[in-house]
Protein backbone atom coordinates (compact mmCIF):
# COMPACT_ATOMS: atom_id res chain seq x y z
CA UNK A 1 37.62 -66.07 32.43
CA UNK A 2 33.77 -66.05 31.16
CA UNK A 3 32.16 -65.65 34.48
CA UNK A 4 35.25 -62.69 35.67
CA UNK A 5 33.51 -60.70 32.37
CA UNK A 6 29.97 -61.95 31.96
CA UNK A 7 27.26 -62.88 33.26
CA UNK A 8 23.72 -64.45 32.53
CA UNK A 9 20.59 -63.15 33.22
CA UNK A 10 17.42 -64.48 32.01
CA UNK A 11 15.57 -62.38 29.57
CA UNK A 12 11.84 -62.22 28.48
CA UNK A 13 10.68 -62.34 24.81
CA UNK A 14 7.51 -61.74 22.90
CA UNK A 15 5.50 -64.91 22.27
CA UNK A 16 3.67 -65.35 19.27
CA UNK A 17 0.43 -64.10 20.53
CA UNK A 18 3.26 -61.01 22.07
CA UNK A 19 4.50 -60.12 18.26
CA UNK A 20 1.04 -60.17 17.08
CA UNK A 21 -0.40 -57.63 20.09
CA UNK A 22 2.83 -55.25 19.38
CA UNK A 23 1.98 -55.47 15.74
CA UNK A 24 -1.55 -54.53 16.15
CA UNK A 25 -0.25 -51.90 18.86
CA UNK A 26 1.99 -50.27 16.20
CA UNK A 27 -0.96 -50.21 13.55
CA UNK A 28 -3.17 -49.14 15.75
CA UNK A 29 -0.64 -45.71 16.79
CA UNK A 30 0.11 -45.45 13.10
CA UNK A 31 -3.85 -45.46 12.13
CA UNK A 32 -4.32 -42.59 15.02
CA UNK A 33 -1.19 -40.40 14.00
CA UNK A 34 -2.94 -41.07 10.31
CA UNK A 35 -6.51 -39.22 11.61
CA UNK A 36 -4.94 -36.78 13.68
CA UNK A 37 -1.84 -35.36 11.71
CA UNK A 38 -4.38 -33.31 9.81
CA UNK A 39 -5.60 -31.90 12.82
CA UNK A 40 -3.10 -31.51 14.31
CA UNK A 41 -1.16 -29.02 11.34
CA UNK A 42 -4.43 -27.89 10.60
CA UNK A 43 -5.01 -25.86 14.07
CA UNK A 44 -7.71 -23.21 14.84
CA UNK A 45 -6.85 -20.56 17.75
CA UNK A 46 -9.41 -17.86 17.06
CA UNK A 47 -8.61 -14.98 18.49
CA UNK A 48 -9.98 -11.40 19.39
CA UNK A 49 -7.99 -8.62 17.39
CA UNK A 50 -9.27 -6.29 15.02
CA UNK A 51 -6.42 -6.69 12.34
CA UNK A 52 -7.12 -9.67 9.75
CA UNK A 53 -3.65 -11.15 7.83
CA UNK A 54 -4.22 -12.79 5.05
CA UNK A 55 -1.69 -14.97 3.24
CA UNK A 56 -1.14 -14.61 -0.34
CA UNK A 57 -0.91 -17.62 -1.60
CA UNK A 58 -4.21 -19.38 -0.14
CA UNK A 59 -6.74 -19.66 -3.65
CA UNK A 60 -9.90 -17.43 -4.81
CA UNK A 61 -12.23 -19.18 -2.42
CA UNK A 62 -10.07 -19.19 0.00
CA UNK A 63 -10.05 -15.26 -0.23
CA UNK A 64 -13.82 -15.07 -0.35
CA UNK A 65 -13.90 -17.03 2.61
CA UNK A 66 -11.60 -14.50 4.41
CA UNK A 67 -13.74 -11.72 3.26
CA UNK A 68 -16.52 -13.32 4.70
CA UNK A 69 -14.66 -13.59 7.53
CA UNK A 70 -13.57 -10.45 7.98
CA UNK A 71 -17.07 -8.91 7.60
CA UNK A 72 -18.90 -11.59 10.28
CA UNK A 73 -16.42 -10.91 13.10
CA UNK A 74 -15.73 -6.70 12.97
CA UNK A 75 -12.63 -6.21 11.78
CA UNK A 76 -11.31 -3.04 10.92
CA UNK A 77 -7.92 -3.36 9.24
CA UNK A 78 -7.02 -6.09 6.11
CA UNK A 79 -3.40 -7.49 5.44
CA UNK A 80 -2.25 -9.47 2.94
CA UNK A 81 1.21 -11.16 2.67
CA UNK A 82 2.73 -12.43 -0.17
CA UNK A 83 5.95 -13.99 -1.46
CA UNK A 84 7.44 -13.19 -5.01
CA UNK A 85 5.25 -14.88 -8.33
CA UNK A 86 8.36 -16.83 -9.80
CA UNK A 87 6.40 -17.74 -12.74
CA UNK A 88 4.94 -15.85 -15.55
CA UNK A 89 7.45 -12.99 -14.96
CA UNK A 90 7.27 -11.76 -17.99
CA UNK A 91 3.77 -11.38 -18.35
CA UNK A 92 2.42 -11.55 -15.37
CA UNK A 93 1.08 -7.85 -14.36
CA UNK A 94 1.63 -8.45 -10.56
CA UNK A 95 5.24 -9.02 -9.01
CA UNK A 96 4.31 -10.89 -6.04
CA UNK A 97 0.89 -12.61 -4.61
CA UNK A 98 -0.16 -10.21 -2.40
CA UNK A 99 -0.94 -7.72 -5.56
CA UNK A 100 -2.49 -10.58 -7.34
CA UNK A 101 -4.67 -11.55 -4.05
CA UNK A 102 -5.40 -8.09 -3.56
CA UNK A 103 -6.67 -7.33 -7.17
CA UNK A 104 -8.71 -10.75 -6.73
CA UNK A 105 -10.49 -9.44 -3.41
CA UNK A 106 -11.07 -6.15 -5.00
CA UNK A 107 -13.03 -8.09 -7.92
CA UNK A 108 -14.70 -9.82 -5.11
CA UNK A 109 -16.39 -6.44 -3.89
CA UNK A 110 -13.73 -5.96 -1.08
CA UNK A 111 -14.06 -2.17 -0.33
CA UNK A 112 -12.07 -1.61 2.76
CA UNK A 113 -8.08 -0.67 2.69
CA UNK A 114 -6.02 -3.54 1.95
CA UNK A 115 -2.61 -3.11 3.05
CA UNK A 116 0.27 -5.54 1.57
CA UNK A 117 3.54 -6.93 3.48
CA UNK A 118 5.85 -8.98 1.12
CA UNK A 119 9.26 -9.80 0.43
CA UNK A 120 11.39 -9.51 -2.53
CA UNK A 121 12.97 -12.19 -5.23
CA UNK A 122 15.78 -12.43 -3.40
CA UNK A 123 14.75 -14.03 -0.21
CA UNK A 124 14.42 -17.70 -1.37
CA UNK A 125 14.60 -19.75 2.06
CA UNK A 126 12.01 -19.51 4.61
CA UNK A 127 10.14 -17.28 3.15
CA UNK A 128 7.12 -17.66 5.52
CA UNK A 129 9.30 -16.49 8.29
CA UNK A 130 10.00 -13.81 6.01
CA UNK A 131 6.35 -12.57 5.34
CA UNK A 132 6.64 -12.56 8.95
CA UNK A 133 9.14 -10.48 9.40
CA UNK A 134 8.25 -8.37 6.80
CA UNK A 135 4.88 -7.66 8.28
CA UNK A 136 6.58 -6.69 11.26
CA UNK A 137 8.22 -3.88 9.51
CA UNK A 138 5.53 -2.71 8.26
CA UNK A 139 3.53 -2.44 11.27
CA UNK A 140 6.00 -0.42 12.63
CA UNK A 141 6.00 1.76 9.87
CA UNK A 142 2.20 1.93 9.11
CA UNK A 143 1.66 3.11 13.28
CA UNK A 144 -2.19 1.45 12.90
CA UNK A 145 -2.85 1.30 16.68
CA UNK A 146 -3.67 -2.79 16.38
CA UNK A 147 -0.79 -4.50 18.28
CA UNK A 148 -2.70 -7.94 18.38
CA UNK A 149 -3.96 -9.97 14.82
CA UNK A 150 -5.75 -12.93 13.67
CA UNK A 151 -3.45 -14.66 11.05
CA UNK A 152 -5.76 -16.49 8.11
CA UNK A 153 -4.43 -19.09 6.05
CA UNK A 154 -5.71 -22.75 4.94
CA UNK A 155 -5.06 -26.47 5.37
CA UNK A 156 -1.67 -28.47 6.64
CA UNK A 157 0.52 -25.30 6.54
CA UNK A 158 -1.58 -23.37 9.55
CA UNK A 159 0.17 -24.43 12.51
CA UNK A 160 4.15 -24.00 10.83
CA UNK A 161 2.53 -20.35 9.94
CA UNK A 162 1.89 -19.48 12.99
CA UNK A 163 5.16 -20.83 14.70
CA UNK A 164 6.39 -18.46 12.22
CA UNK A 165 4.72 -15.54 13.30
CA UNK A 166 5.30 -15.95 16.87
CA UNK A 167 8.79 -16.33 16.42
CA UNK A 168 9.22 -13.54 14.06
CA UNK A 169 6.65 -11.31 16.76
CA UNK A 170 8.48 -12.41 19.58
CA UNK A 171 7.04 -9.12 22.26
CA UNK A 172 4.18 -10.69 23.06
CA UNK A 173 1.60 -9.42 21.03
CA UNK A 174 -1.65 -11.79 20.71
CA UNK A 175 -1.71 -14.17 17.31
CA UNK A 176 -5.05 -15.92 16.86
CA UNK A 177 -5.28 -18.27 14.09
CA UNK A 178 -7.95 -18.77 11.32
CA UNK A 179 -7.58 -22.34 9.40
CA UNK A 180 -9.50 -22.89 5.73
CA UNK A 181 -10.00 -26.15 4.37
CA UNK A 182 -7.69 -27.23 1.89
CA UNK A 183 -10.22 -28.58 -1.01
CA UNK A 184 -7.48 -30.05 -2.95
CA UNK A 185 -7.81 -33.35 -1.03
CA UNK A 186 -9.99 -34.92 1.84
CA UNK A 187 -8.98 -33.96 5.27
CA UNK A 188 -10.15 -37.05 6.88
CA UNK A 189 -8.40 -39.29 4.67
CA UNK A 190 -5.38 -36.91 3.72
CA UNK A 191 -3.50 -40.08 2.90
CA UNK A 192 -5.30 -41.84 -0.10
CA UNK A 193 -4.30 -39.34 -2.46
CA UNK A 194 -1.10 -38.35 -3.40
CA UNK A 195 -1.25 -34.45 -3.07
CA UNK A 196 -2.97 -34.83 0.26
CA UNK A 197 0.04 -37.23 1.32
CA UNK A 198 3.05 -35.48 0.18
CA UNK A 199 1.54 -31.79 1.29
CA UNK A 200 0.62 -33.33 5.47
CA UNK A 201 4.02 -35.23 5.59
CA UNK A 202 6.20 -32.75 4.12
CA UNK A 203 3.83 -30.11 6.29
CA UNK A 204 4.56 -32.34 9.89
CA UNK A 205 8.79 -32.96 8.70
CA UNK A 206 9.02 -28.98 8.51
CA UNK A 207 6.53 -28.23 11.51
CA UNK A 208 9.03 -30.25 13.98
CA UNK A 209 12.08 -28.96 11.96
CA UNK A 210 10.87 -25.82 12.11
CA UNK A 211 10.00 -25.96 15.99
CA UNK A 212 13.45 -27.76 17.29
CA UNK A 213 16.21 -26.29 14.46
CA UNK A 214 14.81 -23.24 13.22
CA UNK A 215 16.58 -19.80 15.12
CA UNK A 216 16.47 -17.03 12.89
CA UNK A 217 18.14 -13.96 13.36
CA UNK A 218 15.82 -11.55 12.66
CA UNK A 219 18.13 -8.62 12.15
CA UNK A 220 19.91 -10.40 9.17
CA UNK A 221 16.13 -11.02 7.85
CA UNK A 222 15.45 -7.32 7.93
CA UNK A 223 18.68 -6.60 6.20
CA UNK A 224 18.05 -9.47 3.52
CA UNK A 225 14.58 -7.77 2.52
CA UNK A 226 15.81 -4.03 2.11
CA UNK A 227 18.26 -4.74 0.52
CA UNK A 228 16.06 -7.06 -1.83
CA UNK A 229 13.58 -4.71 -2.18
CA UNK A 230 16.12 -2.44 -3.70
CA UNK A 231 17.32 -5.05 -5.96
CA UNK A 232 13.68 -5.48 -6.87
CA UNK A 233 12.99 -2.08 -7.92
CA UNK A 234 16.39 -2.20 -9.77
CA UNK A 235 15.22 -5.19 -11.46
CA UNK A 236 12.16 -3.83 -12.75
CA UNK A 237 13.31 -0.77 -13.95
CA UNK A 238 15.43 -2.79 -16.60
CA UNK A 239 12.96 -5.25 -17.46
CA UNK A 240 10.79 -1.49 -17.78
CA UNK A 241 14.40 -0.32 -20.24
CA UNK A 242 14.04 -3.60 -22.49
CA UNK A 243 10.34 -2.90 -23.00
CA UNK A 244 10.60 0.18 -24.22
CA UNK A 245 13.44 -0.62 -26.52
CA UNK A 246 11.53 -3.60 -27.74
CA UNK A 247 8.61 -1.12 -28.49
CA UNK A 248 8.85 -0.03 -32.45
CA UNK A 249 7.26 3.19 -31.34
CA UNK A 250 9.56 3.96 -28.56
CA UNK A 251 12.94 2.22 -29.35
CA UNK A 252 16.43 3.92 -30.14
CA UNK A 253 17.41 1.17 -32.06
CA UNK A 254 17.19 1.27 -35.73
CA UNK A 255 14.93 -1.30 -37.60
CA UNK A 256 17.30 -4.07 -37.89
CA UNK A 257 19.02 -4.11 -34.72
CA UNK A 258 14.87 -4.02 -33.39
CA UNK A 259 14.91 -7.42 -34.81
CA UNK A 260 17.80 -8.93 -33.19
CA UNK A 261 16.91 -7.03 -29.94
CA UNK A 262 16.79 -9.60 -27.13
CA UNK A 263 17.17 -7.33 -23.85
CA UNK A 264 19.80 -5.11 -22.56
CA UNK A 265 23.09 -6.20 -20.67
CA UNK A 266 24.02 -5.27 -16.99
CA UNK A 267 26.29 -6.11 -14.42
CA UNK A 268 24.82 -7.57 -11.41
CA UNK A 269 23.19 -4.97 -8.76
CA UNK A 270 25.84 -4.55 -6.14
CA UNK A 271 24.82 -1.83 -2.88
CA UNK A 272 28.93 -1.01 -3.32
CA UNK A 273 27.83 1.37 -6.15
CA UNK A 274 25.46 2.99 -4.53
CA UNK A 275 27.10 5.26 -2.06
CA UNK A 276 26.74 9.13 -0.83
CA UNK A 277 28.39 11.59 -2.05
CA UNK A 278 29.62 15.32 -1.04
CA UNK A 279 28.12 18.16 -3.67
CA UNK A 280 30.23 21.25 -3.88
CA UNK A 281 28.29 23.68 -5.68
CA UNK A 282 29.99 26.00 -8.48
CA UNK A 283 27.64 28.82 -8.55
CA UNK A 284 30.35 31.49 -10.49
CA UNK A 285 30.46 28.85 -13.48
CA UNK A 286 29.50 29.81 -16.69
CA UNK A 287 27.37 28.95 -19.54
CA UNK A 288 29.06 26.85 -22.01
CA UNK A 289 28.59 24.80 -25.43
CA UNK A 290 28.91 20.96 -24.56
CA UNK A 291 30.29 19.00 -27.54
CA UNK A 292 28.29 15.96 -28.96
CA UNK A 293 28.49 13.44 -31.34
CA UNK A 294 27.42 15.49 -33.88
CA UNK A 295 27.02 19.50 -34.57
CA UNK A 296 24.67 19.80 -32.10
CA UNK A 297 25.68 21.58 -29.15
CA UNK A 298 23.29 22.15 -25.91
CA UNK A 299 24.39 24.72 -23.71
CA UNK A 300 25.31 23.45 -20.05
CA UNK A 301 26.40 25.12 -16.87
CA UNK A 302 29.07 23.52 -14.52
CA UNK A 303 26.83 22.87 -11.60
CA UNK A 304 29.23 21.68 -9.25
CA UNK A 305 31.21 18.68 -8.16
CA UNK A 306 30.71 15.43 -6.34
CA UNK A 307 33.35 14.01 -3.46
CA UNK A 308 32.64 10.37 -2.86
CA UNK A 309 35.17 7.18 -2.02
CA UNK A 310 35.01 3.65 -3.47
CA UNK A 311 36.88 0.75 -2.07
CA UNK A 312 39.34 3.71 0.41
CA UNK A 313 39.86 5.51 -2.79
CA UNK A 314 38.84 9.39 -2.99
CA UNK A 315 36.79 10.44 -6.66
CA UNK A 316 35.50 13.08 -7.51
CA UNK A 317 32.89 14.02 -10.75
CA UNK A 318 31.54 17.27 -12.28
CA UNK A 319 28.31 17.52 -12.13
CA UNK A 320 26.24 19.40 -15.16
CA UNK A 321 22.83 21.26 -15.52
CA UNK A 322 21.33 21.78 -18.73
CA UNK A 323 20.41 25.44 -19.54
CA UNK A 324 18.32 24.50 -22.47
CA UNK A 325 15.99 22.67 -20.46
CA UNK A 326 16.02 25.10 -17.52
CA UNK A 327 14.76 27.60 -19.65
CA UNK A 328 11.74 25.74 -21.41
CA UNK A 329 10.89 24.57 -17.49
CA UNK A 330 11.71 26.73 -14.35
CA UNK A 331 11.09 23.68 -11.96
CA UNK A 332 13.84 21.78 -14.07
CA UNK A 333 16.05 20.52 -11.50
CA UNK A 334 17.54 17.68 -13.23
CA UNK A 335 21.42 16.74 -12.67
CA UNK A 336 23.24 15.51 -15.59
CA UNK A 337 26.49 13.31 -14.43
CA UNK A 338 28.61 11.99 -17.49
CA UNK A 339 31.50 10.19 -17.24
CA UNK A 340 34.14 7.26 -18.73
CA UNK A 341 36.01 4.68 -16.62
CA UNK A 342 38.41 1.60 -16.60
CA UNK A 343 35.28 -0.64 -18.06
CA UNK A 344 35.15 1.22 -21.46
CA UNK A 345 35.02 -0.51 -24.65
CA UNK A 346 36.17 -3.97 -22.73
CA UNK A 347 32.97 -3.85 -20.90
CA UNK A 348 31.22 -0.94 -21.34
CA UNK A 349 30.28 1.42 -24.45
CA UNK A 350 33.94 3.50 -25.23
CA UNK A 351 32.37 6.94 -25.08
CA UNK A 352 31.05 6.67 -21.29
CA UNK A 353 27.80 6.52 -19.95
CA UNK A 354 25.53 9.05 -18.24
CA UNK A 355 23.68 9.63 -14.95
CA UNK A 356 20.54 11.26 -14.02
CA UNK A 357 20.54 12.83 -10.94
CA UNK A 358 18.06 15.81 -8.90
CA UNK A 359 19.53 18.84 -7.90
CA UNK A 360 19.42 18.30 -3.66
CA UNK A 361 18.22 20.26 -0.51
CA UNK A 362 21.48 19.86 1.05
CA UNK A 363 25.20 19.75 0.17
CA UNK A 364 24.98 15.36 -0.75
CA UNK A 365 23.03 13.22 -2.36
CA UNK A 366 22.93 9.86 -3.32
CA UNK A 367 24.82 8.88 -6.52
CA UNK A 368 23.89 4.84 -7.70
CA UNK A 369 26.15 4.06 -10.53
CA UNK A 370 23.88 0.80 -10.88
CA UNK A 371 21.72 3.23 -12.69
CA UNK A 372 24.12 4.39 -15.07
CA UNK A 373 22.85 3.80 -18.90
CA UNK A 374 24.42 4.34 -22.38
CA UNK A 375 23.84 7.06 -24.13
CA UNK A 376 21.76 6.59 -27.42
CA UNK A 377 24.26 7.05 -29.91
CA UNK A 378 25.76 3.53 -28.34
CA UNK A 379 22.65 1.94 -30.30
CA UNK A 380 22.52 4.08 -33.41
CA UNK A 381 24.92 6.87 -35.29
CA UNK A 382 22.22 9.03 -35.97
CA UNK A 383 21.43 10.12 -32.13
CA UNK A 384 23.05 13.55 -30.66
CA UNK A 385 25.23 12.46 -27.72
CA UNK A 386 27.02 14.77 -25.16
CA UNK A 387 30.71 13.73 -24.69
CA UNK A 388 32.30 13.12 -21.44
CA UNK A 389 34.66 15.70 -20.23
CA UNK A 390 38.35 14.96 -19.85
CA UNK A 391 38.00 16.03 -16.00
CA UNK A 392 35.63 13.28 -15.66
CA UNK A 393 37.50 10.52 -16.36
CA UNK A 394 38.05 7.97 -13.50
CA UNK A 395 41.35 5.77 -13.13
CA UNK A 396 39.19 3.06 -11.71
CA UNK A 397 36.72 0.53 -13.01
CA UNK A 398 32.98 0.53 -12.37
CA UNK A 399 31.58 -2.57 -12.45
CA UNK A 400 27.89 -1.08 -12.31
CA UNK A 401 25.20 -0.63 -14.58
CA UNK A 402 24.96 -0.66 -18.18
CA UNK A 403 27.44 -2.85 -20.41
CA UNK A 404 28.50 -2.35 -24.16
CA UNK A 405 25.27 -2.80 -26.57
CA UNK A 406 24.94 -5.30 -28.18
C-alpha cells in the first residue's frame, strides 16, 4: 500500500560547514539591507523645474537649507505644505505647519512669495497623500504657469513622499526630489540608536505598504479637505466666540458667570445645515417697532422671506433689516434672521437664536444655521434682546449651532 502512495527520493541537506555558509550568507544580506535601507528611503532625483515645495514639517535648518537651495539653483516660485499643529492649540498662533514654516523662513530673510498648500484637522490618515492632493488644488487654482516641481523634504521619509506625489499628480508632470539629512541620528549607522531605528523601519514597512496597498481615490480626498476646511474655519470662529467671552473687557457675561466661564457649547458642524435658500424680497413692507426683552424697541423693516428645504421638508423664514442701523450707515447691508425651533429650552436657549446674514446680488443666498448664536440676554438679564416673531417659528428641530448657555 506504501509504495501505491509514496515514494522515496533521496534528498540533500546542509552539512555543518553548509549551516554555517547560509548563516554567514543571511548576515551578510542582513548587514547590506542594514547600509543601504537609508539610502535607499533617503533618495535624491534632482530635477529641473522652477517651482520649489517645501514640506512643513522638516526643522529650522532644514528650512535654511531649502532657502539656500532655492537661491543656488534659480527658482522662481516657493511652496510650502503643511499638515494641521495638533498640539499647542490653544496657544499656538499658527493652525497648521506651513504658517509656522513660513513665519520661520520669513525670520530667515526669505523675501520672495511663499505660497502655502495644507489640509485641515479633519483629514487624519495619510495625510502626506493629502498635502499632495491638496497642492494639486491649489495649483489649479493659483494658474502659476510651472507644471513641473522639485519636492524638498529630509531623511527616511523622501522616497514614500514622493510616491505620494506622483500618485496624487498622476498627468505626468515632472517631480524631482531634494533629500536633507536627518541630524537626529547617523545615516550610516541608522540602527544603533533608537530614533534612527524605529523612524528607517517604520519609514521602509510604509514605503512598500504604501507602494503595493495604497489606491487612493483622489476625488473622495478632494471632497474630505473642502469640506474640512470649512469645518476648520467653523472651528476657529468659536474658539474666536470663547475668547472674547473669556475677555473681561469684551464679555457679555456678568462677573460671576466670567469666573465659571469655561467655553461655549455647540452641536457638531454638520454641511446638512448649511444649505441655499430662495429670497423673496418684500419691498411694500413697512417700518415697524420690534419687541425686545426690555422697553427698548429698534425699528425694523420686513425685508423679505427665505424658501429653503431640510431633510424633503419645505421652510420658510422672514428675513429682517434694521432701520436704525441703515440710517447711521448707508452701506449697511446686514440681514437679521431670528427664529425658535423644536431644540428650544431642551437644547437650545427658549427665546431662539439669531442669524447674521448680507443682503445678496441675486434672489438666494446661503443660509448656515451652524452659525446661529444666542442672543445676549441668554447670558445676562440686563442685555436688550429682539424677540422672535410668531411667523418664524419652525415645527422642526435644528440640530445646528449654538446650545443653551451654560
Amino acid at each position: 500500500m506504501s509504495n501505491l502512495f509514496f515514494k522515496r527520493r533521496h534528498i540533500l541537506v546542509p552539512s555543518l560547514l553548509g549551516w554555517l555558509l547560509i548563516t554567514a550568507l543571511f548576515f551578510f544580506a542582513a548587514w547590506l539591507l542594514l547600509l543601504n535601507t537609508y539610502s535607499f528611503l533617503a533618495k535624491q532625483k534632482p530635477g529641473h523645474a522652477k517651482m520649489l515645495v517645501v514640506e512643513g514639517w522638516i526643522p529650522d535648518h532644514g528650512l535654511r537649507n531649502a532657502i539656500e537651495y532655492y537661491s543656488e539653483n534659480n527658482y522662481e516660485i516657493m511652496v510650502v505644505t503643511g499638515v494641521p499643529i495638533t498640539q499647542w492649540t490653544y496657544s499656538s498662533p499658527f493652525s497648521n505647519m506651513a504658517e509656522a514654516s513660513v513665519e520661520s523662513m520669513k525670520r530667515l530673510f526669505f523675501k520672495d512669495t511663499i505660497y502655502t498648500a495644507t489640509i485641515p484637522n479633519t483629514v487624519l490618515r495619510d495625510r502626506t497623500y493629502g498635502t499632495a492632493v491638496a497642492l494639486k488644488m491649489e495649483l489649479e487654482k493659483w494658474n502659476l504657469g510651472y507644471n513641473d516641481f522639485d519636492l524638498y523634504t529630509m531623511g527616511a521619509h523622501a522616497r514614500r513622499s514622493h510616491l505620494m506625489y506622483r500618485k496624487a499628480f498622476s498627468d505626468g508632470r515632472q517631480i524631482g526630489l531634494i533629500t536633507d539629512t536627518d541630524p537626529s541620528f547617523d545615516a550610516k549607522s541608522w540602527y544603533k540608536t533608537s530614533r534612527g531605528f524605529r523612524i528607517v523601519f517604520s519609514e521602509l514597512i510604509s514605503y512598500f505598504y504604501s507602494a503595493l496597498f495604497f489606491h487612493p481615490d483622489i476625488e473622495h480626498y478632494k471632497a474630505n479637505i473642502i469640506n474640512g476646511r470649512y469645518v476648520d474655519q467653523l472651528v476657529g470662529k468659536r474658539y474666536e466666540k470663547d475668547r472674547y467671552f473669556a475677555d473681561s473687557l469684551t464679555s457679555p457675561l456678568n462677573k460671576n458667570d466670567l469666573q465659571r466661564f469655561r467655553g461655549l457649547k455647540y452641536f457638531p458642524p454638520n454641511e446638512k445645515y448649511k444649505l441655499s435658500a430662495h429670497l423673496e424680497q418684500d419691498t411694500l413692507s413697512e417700518v415697524f417697532s420690534m419687541p425686545t426683552t426690555t422697553e427698548r424697541q429698534p425699528r425694523y423693516r420686513k425685508y423679505g422671506t427665505l424658501h429653503f428645504e431640510i431633510d424633503g421638508q419645505q421652510l420658510q423664514l422672514s428675513i429682517f433689516q434694521n432701520m436704525d442701523q441703515l440710517e447711521k450707515d448707508p452701506t449697511y447691508n446686514a440681514l437679521f434672521l431670528p427664529f425658535k425651533d423644536l431644540t428650544n429650552k431642551d437644547l437650545t436657549y427658549g427665546g431662539g437664536r439669531y442669524l447674521d446674514l448680507e443682503i445678496p446680488h441675486a434672489d438666494s443666498l446661503v443660509v448656515d444655521f451652524n452659525l446661529c448664536y444666542n442672543p445676549y440676554c441668554a447670558y445676562d438679564e440686563r442685555w436688550s434682546c429682539p424677540l422672535t416673531p410668531l411667523e418664524n417659528y419652525l415645527e422642526m428641530p435644528i440640530f445646528a449651532g449654538e446650545k443653551k448657555y451654560p
